[in-house]
N, C-alpha and C. Protein backbone atom coordinates (compact mmCIF):
# COMPACT_ATOMS: atom_id res chain seq x y z
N UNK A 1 -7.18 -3.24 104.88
CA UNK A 1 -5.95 -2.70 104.32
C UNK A 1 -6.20 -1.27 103.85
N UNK A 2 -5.16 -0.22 104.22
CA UNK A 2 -5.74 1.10 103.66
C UNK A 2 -4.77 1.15 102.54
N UNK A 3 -5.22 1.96 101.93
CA UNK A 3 -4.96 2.42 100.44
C UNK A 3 -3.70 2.78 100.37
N UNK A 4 -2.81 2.42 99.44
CA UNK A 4 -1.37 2.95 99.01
C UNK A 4 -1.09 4.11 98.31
N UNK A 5 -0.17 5.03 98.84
CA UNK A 5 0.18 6.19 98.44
C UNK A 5 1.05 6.34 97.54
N UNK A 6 0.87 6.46 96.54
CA UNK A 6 2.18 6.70 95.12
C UNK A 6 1.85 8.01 94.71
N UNK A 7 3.33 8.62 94.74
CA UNK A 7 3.85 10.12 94.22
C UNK A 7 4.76 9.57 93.25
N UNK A 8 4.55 10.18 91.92
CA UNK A 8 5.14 10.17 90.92
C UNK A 8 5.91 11.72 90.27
N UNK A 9 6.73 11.64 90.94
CA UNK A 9 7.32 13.26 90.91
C UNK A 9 7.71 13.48 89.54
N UNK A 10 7.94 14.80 88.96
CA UNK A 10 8.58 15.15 87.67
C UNK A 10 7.32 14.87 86.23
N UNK A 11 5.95 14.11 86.75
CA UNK A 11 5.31 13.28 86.03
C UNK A 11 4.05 14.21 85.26
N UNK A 12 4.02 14.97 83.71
CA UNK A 12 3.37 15.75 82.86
C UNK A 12 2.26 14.55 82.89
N UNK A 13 2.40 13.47 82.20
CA UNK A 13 1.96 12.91 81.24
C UNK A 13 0.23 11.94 82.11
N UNK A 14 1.07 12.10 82.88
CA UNK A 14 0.10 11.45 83.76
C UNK A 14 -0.06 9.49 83.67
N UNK A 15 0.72 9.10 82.84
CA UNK A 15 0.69 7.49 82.29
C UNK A 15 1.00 6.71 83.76
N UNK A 16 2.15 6.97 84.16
CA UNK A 16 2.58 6.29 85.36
C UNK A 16 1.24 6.39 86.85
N UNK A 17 1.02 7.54 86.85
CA UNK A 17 -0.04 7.61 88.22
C UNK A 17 -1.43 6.66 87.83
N UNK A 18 -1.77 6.87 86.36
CA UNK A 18 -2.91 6.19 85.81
C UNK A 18 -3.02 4.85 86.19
N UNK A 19 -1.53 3.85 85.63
CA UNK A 19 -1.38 2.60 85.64
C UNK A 19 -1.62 2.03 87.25
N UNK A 20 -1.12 2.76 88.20
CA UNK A 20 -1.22 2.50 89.82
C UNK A 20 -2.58 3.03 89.82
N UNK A 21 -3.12 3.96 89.70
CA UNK A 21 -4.45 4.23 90.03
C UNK A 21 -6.11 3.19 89.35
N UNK A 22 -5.48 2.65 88.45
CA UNK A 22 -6.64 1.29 87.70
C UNK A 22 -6.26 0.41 88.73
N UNK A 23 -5.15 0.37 89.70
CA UNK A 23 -4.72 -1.23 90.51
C UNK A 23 -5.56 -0.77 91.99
N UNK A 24 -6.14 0.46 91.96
CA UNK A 24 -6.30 1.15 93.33
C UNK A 24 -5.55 1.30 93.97
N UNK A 25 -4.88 2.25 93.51
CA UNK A 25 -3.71 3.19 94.50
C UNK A 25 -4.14 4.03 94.47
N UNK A 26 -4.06 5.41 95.77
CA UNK A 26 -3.89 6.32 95.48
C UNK A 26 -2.86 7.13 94.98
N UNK A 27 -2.81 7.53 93.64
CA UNK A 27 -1.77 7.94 92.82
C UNK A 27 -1.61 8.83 92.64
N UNK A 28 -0.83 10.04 92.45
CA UNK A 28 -0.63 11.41 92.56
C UNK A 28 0.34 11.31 92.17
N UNK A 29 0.39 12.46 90.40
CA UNK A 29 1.31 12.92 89.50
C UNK A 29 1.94 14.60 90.15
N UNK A 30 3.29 14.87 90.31
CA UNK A 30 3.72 15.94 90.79
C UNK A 30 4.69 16.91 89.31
N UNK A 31 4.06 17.99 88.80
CA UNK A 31 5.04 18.50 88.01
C UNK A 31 4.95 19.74 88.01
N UNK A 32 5.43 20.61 87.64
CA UNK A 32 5.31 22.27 87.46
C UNK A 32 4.30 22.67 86.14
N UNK A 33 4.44 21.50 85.39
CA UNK A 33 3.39 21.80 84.12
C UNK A 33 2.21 21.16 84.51
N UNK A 34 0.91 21.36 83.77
CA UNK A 34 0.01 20.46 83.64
C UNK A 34 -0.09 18.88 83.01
N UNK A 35 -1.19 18.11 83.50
CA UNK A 35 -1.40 16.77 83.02
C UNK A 35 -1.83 16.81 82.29
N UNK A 36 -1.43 15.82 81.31
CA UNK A 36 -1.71 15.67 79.80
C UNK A 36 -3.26 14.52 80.06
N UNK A 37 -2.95 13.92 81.06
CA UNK A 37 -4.38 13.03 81.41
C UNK A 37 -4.72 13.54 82.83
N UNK A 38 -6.05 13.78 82.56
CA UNK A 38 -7.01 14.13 83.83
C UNK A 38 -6.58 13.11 84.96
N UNK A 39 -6.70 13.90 85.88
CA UNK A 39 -6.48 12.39 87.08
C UNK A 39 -6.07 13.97 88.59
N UNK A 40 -5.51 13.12 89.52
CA UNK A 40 -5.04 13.40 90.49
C UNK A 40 -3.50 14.18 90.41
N UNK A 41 -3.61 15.37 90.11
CA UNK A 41 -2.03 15.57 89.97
C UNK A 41 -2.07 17.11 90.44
N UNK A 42 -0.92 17.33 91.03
CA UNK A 42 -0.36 18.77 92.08
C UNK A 42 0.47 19.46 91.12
N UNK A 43 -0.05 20.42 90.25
CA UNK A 43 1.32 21.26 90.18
C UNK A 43 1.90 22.24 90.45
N UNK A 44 2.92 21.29 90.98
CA UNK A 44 3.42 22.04 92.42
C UNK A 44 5.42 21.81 92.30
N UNK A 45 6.29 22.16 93.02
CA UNK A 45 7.25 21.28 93.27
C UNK A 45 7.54 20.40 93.99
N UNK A 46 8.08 19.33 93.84
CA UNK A 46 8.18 18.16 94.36
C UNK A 46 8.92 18.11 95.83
N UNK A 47 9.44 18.93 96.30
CA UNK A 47 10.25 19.56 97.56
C UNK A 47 8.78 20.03 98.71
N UNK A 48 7.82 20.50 97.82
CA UNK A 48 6.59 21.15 99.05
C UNK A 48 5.90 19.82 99.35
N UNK A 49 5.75 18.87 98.70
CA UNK A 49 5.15 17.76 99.34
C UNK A 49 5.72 16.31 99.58
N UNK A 50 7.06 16.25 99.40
CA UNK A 50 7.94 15.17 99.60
C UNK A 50 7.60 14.08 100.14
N UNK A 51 6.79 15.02 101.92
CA UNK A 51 7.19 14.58 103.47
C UNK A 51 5.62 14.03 103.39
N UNK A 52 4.56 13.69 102.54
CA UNK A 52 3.56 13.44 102.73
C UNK A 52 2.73 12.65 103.33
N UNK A 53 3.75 11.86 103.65
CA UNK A 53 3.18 10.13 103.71
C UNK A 53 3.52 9.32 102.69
N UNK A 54 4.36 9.45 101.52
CA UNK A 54 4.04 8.14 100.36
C UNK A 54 4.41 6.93 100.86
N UNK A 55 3.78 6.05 100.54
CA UNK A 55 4.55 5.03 100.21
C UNK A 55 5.35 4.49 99.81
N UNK A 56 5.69 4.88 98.07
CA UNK A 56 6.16 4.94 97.23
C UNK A 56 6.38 5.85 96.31
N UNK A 57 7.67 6.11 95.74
CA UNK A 57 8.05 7.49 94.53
C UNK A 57 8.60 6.88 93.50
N UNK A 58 8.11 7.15 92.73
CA UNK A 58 8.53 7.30 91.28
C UNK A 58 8.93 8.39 90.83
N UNK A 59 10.23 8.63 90.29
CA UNK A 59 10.40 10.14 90.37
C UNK A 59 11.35 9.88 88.42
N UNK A 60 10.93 10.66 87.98
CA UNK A 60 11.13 11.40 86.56
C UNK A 60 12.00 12.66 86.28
N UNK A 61 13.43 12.59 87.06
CA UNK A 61 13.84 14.17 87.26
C UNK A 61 14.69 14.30 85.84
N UNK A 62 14.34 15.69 85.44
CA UNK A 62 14.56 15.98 84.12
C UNK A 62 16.00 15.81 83.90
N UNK A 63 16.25 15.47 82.39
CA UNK A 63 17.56 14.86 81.88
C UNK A 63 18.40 15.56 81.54
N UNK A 64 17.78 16.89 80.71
CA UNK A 64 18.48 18.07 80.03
C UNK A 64 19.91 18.32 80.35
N UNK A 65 20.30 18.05 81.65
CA UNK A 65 21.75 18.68 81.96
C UNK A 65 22.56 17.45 82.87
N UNK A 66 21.63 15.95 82.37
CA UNK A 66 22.46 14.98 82.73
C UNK A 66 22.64 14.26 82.11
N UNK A 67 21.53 13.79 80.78
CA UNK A 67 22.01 12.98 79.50
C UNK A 67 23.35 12.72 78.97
N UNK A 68 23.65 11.27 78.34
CA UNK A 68 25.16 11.22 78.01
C UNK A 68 24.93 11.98 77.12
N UNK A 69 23.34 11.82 76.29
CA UNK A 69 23.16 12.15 74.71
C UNK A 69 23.65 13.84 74.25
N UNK A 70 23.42 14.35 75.53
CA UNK A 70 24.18 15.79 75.60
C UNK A 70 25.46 16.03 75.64
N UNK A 71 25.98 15.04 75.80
CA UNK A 71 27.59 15.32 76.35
C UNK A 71 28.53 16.52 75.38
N UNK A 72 27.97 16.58 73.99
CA UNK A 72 29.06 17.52 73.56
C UNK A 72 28.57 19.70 74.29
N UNK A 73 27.27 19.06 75.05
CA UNK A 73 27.28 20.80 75.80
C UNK A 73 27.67 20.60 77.43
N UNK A 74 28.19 19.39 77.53
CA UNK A 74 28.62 19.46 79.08
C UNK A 74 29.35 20.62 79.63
N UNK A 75 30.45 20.89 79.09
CA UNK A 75 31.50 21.83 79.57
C UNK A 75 30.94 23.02 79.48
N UNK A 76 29.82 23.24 78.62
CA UNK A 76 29.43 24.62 78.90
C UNK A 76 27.97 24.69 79.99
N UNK A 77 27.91 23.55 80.63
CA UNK A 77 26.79 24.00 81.46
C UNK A 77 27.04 23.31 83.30
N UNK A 78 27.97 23.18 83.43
CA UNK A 78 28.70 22.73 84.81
C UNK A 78 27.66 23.10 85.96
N UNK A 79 27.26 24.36 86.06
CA UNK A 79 26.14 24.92 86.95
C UNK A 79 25.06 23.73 87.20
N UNK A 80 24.57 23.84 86.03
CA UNK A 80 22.70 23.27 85.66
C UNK A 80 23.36 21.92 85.83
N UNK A 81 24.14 21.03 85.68
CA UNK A 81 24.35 19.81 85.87
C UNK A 81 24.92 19.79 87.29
N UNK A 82 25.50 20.66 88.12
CA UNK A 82 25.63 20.15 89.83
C UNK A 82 23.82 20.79 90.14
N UNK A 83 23.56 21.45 89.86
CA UNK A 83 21.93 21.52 90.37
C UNK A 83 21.02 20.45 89.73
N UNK A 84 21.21 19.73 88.67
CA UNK A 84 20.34 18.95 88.43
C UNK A 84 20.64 17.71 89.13
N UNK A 85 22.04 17.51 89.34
CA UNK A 85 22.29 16.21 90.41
C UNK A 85 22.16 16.37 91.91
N UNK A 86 21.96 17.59 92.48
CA UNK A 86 21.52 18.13 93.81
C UNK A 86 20.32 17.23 94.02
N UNK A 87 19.42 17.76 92.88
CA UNK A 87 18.23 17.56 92.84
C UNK A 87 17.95 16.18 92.68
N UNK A 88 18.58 15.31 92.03
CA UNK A 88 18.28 13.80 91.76
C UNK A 88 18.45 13.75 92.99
N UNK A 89 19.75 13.85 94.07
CA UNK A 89 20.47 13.11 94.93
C UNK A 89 19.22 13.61 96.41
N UNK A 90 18.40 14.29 96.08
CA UNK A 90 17.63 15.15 97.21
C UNK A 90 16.33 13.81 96.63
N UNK A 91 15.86 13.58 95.84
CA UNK A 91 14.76 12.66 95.22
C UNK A 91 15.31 11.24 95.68
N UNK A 92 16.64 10.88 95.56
CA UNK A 92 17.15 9.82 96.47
C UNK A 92 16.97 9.80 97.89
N UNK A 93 17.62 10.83 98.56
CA UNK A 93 17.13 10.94 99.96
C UNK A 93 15.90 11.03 100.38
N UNK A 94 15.17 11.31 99.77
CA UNK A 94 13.56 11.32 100.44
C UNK A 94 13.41 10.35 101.36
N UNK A 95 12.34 10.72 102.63
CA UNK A 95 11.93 9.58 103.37
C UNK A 95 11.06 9.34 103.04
N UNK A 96 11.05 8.65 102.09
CA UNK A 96 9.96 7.71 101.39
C UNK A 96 10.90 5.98 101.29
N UNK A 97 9.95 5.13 101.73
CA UNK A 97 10.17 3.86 102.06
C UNK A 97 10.86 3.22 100.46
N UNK A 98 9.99 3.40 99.64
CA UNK A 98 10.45 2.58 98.33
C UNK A 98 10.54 3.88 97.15
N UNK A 99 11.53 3.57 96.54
CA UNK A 99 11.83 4.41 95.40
C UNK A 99 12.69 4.01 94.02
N UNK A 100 11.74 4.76 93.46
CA UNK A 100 11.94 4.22 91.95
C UNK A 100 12.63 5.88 91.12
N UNK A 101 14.32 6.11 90.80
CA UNK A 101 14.10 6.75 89.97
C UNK A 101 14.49 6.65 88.63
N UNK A 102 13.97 7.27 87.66
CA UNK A 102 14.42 6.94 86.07
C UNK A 102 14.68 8.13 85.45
N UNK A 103 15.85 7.48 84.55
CA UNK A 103 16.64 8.60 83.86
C UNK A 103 17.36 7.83 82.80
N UNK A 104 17.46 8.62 81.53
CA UNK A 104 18.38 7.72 80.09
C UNK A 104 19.80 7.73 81.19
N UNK A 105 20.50 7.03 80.30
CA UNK A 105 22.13 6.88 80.62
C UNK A 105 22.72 8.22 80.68
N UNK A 106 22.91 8.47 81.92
CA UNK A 106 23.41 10.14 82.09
C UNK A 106 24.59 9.99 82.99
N UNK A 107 24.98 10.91 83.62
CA UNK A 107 26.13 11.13 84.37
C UNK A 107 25.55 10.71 85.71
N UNK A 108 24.46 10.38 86.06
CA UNK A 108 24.02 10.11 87.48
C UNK A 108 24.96 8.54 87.93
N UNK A 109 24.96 8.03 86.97
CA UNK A 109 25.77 7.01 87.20
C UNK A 109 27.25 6.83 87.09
N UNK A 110 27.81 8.31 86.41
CA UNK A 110 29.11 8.29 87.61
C UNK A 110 29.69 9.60 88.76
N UNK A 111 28.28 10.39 88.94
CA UNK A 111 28.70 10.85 89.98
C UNK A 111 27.85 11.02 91.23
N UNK A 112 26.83 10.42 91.25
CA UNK A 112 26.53 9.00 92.63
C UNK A 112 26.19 7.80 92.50
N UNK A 113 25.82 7.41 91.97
CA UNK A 113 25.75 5.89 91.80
C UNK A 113 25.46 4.98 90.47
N UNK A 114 25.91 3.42 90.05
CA UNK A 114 25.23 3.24 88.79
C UNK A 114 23.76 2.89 89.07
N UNK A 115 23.38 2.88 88.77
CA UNK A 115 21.60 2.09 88.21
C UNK A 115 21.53 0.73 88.77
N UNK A 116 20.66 0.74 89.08
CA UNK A 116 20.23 -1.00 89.32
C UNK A 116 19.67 -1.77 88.19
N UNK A 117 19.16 -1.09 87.32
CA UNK A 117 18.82 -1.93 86.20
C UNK A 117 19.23 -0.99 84.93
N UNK A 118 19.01 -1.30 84.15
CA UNK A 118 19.06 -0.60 82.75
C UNK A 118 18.03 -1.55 81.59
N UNK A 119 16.10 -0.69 81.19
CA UNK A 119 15.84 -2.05 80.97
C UNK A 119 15.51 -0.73 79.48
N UNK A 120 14.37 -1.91 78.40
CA UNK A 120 14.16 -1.15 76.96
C UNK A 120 12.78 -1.29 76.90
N UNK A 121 12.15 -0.45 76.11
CA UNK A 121 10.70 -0.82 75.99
C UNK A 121 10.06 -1.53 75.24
N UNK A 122 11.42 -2.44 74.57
CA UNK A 122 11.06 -3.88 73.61
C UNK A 122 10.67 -5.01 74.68
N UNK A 123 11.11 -4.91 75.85
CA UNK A 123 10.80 -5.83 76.90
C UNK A 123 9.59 -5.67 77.46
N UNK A 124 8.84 -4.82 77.41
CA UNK A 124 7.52 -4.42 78.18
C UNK A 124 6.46 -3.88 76.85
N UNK A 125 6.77 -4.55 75.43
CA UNK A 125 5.57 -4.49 74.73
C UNK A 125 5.71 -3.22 73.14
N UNK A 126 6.75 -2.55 73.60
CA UNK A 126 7.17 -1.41 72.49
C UNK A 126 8.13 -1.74 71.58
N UNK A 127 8.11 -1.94 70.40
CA UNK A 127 9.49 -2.41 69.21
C UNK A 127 10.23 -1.33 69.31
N UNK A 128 10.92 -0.71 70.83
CA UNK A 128 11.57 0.45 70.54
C UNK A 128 12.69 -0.01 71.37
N UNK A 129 13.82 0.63 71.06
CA UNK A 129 14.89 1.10 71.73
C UNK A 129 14.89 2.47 72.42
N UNK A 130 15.56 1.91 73.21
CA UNK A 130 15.40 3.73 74.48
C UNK A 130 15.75 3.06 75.84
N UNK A 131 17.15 3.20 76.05
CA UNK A 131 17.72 2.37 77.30
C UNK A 131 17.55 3.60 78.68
N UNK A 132 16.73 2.80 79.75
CA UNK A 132 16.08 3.75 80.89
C UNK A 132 16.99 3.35 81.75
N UNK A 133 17.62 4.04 82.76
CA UNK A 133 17.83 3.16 84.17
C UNK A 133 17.06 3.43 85.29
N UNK A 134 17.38 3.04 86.33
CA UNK A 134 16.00 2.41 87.39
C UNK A 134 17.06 2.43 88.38
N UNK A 135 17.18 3.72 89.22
CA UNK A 135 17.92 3.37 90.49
C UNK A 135 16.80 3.40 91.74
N UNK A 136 16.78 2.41 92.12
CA UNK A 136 15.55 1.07 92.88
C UNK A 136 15.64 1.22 94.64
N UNK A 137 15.49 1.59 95.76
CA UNK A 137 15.47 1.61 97.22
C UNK A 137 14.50 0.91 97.19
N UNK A 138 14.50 -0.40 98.13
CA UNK A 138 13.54 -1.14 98.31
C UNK A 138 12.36 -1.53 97.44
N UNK A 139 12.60 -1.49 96.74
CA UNK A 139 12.09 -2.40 95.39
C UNK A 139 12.44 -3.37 94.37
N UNK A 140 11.83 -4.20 93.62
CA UNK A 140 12.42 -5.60 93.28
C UNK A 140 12.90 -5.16 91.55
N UNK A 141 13.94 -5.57 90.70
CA UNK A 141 14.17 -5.36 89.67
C UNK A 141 12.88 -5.70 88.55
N UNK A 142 12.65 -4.37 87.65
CA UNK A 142 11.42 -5.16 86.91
C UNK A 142 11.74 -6.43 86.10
N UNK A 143 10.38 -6.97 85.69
CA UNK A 143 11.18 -8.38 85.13
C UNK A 143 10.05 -8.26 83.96
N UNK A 144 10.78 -8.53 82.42
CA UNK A 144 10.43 -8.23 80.92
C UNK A 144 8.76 -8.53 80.96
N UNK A 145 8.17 -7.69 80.71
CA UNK A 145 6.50 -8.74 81.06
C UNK A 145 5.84 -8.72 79.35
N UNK A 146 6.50 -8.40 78.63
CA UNK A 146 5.91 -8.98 76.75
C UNK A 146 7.74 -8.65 75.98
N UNK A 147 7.78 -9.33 75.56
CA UNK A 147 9.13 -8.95 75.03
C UNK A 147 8.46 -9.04 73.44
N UNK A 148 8.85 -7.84 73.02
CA UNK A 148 8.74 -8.21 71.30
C UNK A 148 9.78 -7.65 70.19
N UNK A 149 9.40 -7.87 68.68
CA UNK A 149 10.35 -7.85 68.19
C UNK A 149 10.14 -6.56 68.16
N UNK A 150 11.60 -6.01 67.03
CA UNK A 150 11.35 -4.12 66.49
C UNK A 150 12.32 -3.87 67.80
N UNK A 151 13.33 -3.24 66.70
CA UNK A 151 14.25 -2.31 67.53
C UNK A 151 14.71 -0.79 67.10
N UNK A 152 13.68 0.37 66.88
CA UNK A 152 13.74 1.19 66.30
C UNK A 152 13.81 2.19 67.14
N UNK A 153 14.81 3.25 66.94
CA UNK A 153 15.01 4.39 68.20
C UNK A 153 14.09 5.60 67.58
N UNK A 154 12.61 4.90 67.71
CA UNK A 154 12.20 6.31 67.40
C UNK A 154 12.14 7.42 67.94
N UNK A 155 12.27 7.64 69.35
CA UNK A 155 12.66 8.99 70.48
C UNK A 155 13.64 9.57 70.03
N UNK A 156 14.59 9.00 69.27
CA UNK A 156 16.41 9.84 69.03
C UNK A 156 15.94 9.80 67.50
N UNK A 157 14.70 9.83 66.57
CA UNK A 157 14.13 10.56 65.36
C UNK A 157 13.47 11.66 65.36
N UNK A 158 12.99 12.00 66.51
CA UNK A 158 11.99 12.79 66.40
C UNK A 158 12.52 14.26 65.86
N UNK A 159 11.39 14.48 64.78
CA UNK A 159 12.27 16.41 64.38
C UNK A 159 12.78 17.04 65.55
N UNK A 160 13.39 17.73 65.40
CA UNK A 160 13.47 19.35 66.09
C UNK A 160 11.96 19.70 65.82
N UNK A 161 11.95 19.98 67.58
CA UNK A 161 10.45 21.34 67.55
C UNK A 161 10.35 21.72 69.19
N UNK A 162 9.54 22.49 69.22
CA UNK A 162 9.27 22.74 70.51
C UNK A 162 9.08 21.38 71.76
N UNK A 163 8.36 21.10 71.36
CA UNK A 163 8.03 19.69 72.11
C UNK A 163 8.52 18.90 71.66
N UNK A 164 9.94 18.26 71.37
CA UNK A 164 10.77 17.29 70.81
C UNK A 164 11.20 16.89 72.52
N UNK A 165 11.42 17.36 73.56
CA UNK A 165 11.16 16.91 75.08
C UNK A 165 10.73 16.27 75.45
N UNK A 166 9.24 16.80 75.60
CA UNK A 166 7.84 16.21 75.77
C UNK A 166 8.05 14.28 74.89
N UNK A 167 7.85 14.21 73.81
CA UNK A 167 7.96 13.44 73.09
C UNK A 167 9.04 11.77 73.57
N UNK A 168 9.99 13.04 73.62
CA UNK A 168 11.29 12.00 74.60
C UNK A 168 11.13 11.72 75.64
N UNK A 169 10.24 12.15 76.63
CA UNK A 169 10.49 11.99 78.01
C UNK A 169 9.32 11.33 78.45
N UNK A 170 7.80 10.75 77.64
CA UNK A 170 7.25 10.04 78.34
C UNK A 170 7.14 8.81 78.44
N UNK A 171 6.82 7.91 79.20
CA UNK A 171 7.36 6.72 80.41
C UNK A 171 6.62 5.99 78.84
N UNK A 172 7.02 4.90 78.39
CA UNK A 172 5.84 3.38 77.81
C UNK A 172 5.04 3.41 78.71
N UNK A 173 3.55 2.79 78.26
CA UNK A 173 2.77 1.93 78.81
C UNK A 173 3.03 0.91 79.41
N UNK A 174 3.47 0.08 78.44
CA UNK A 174 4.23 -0.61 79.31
C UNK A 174 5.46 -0.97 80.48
N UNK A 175 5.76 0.19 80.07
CA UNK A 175 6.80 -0.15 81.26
C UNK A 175 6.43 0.40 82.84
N UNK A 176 5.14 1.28 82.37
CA UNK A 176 3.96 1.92 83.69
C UNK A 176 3.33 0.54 84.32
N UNK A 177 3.02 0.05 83.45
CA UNK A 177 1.81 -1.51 83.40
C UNK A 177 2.87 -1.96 84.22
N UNK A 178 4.11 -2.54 83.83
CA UNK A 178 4.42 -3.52 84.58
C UNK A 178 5.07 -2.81 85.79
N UNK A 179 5.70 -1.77 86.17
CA UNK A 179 5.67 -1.06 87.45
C UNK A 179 4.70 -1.26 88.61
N UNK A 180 3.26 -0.74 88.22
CA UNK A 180 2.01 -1.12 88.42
C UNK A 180 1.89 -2.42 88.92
N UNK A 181 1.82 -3.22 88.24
CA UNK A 181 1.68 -4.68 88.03
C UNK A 181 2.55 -5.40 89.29
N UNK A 182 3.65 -5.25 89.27
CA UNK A 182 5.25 -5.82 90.31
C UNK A 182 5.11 -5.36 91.33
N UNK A 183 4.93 -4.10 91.64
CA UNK A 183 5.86 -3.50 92.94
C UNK A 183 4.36 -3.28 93.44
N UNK A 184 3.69 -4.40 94.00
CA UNK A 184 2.77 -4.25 94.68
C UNK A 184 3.30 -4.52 96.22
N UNK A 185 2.82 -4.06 96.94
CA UNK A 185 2.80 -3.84 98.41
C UNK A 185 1.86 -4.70 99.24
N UNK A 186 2.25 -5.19 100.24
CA UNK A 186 1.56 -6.34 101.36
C UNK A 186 1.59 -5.36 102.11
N UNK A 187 -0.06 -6.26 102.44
CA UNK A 187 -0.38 -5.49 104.12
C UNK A 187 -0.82 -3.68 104.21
């Protein structure tokens, strides 16, 4: 069996490529910034290596100008929100076989499609609230793998600061683990 190809586009943090790469994948984090964890990662844009071969994408495309949580600067940024949905809807089309993308509750779900799932990171091991959706191409819905108690939105506490982004935008462990874990590939 040869080795599986996972591109994790949009991906700083490096958590998601890690979790596939302990299962032996070959995993590759794609972002314009650097990795916060050493590993295998291009930074590069996600458009120069699309066509690579993956297997599989996981893609992380930034929220800033699609969040509901933004909605009171919608009207003033119409531009950056048809380019940021260009861009989701171009991460959808990829010819890549299976695809995973995630994004909070934003407008992606009403102006191409809803979500296939909508899950929390109280289900995969975190006492947090922080509702993700998961629009899924050939892949199976995740299914809760530690459910615990604690329902605290600590992402929608965090001060104002520079990196109040950063903070918000990286994936659980768990919810990497069980990605990892599920959407394993035959053959």
């Amino acid at each position: 069996m040869s080795e599986k190809k996972l591109l994790v586009a949009c991906e700083f943090s490096g958590i998601v490529r890690e979790a596939f790469k302990k299962r032996g994948w070959d995993a590759w984090s794609c972002d314009l910034l650097d990795t916060e964890i050493q590993g295998q990662h291009l930074r590069n844009h996600v458009e120069d290596i699309i066509n690579d071969g993956w297997d599989i994408m996981i893609a992380h495309p930034p929220c800033t100008h699609l969040a509901v949580s933004g909605a009171r600067w919608f009207k003033d940024k119409k531009k950056e929100q048809e380019d940021a949905l260009r861009f989701v809807q171009f991460l959808m089309d990829a010819p890549i076989e299976r695809i995973c993308i995630e994004n909070p509750i934003s407008i992606i779900s009403s102006r191409i499609r809803k979500p296939d799932q909508i899950i929390q990171p109280w289900q995969f091991g975190h006492g947090e609230v922080k509702a993700t959706c998961l629009w899924l191409k050939n892949l199976p819905l995740l299914k809760p793998s530690k459910v615990v108690d604690g329902r605290e939105a600590r992402v929608h506490k965090c001060s104002p600061s520079l990196n109040r982004w950063k903070e918000r935008s990286r994936t659980y462990t768990g919810i990497a683990e069980a990605m990892a874990e599920q959407w394993v590939l035959k053959g």
